[in-house]
C-alpha atoms as a PDB file:
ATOM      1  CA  UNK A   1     119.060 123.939 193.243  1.00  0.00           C
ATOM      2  CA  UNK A   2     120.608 120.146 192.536  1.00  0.00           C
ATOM      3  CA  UNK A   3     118.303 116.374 192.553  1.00  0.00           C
ATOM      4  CA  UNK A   4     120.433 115.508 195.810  1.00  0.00           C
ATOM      5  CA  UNK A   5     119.599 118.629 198.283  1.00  0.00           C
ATOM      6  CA  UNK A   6     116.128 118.942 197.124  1.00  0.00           C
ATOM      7  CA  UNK A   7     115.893 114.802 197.992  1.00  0.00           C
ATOM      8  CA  UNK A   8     117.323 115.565 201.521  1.00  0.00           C
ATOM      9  CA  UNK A   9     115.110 118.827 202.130  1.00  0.00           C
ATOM     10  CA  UNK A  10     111.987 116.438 200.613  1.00  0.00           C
ATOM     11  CA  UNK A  11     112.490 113.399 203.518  1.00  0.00           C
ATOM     12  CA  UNK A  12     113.245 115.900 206.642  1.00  0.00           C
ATOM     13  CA  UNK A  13     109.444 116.180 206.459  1.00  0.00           C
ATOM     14  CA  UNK A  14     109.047 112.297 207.118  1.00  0.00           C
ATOM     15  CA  UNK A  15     109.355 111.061 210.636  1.00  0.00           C
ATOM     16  CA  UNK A  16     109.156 107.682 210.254  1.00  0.00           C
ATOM     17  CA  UNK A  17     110.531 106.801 207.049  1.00  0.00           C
ATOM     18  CA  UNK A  18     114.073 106.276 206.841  1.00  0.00           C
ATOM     19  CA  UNK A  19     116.334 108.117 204.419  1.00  0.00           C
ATOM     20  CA  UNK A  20     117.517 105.476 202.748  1.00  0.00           C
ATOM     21  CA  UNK A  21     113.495 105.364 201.225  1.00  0.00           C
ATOM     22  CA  UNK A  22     113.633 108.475 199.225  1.00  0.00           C
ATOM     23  CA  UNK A  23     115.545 109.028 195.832  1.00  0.00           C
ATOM     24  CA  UNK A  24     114.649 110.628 192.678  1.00  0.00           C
ATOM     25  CA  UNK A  25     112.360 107.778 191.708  1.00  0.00           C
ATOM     26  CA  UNK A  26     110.681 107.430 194.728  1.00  0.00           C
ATOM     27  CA  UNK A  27     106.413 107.231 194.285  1.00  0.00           C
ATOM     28  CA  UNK A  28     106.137 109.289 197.669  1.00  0.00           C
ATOM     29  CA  UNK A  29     102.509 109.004 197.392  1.00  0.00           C
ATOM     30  CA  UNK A  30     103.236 105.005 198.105  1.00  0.00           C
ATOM     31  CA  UNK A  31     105.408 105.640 201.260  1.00  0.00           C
ATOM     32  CA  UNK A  32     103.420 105.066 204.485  1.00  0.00           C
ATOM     33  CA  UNK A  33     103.718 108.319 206.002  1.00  0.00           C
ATOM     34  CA  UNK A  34     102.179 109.997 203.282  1.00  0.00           C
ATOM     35  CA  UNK A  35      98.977 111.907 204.052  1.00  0.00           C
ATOM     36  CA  UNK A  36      97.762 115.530 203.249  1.00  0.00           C
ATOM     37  CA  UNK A  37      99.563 117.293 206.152  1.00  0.00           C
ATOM     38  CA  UNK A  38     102.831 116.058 204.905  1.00  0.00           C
ATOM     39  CA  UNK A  39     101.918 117.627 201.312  1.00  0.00           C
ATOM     40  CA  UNK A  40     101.787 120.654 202.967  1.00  0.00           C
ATOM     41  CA  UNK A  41     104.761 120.468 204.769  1.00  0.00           C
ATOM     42  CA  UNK A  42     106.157 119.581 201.488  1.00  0.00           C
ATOM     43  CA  UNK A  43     104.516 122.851 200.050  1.00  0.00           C
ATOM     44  CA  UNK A  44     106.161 125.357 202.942  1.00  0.00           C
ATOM     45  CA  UNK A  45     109.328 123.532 202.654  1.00  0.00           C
ATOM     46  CA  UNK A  46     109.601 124.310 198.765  1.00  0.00           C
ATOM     47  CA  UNK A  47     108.058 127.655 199.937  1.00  0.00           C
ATOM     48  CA  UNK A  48     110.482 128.519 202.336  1.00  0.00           C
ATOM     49  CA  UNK A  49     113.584 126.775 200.794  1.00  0.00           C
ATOM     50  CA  UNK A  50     113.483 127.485 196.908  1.00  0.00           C
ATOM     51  CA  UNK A  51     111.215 131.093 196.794  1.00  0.00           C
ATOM     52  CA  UNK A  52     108.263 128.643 194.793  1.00  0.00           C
ATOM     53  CA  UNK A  53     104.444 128.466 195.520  1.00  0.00           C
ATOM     54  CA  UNK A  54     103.487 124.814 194.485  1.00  0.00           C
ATOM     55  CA  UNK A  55     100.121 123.977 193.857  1.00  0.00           C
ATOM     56  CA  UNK A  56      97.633 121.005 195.139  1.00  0.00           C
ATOM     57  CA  UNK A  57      97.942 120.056 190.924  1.00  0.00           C
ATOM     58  CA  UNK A  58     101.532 120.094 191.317  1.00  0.00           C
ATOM     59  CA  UNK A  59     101.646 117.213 194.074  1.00  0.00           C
ATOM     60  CA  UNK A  60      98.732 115.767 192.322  1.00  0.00           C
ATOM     61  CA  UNK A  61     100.369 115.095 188.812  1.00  0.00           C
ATOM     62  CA  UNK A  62     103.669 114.278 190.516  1.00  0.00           C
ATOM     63  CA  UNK A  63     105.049 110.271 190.605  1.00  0.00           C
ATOM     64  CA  UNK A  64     107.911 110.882 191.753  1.00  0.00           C
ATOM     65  CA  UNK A  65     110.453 113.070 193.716  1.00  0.00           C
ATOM     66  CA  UNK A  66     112.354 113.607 190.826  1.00  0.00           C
ATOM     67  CA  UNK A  67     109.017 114.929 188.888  1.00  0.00           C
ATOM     68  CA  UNK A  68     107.995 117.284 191.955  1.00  0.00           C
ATOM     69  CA  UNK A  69     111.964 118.333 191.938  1.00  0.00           C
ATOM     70  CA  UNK A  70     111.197 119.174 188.186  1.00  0.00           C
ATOM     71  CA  UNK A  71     107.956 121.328 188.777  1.00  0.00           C
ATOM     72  CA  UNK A  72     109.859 122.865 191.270  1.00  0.00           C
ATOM     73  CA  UNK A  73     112.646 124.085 188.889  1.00  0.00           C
ATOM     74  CA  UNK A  74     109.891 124.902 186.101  1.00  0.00           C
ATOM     75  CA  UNK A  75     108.942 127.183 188.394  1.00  0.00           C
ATOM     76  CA  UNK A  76     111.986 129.371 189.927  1.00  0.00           C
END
């Protein structure tokens, strides 16, 4: 699991928002598209993609990408 793929894997669940929005310091809580059904799309898509159940307190006491990214790998 590296920053970059789990980046690209992260903004596939954005419509709207262009690619060049995300990187690891990205507040994705502050993008536009943001709402509750894309925090669960972010959940099955760490689900499906990396083997790890996230939590609602794992998106909550997230900033960033690069923090989520880091829960992530806490947990695999």
């Amino acid at each position: 699991m590296n920053l970059d793929e789990f980046i690209a894997n992260f903004a596939e669940q954005f419509d709207e928002t262009d690619e060049s929005q995300f990187s690891a310091q990205t507040k994705f809580k502050e993008l536009d598209e943001w709402s509750s059904l894309t925090a669960l799309s972010i959940i099955a898509m760490v689900d499906d993609e990396y083997d790890v159940a996230l939590k609602g307190d794992d998106i909550t006491g997230a900033e960033t990408i690069e923090d989520l990214f880091n829960a992530v790998k806490s947990k695999a």
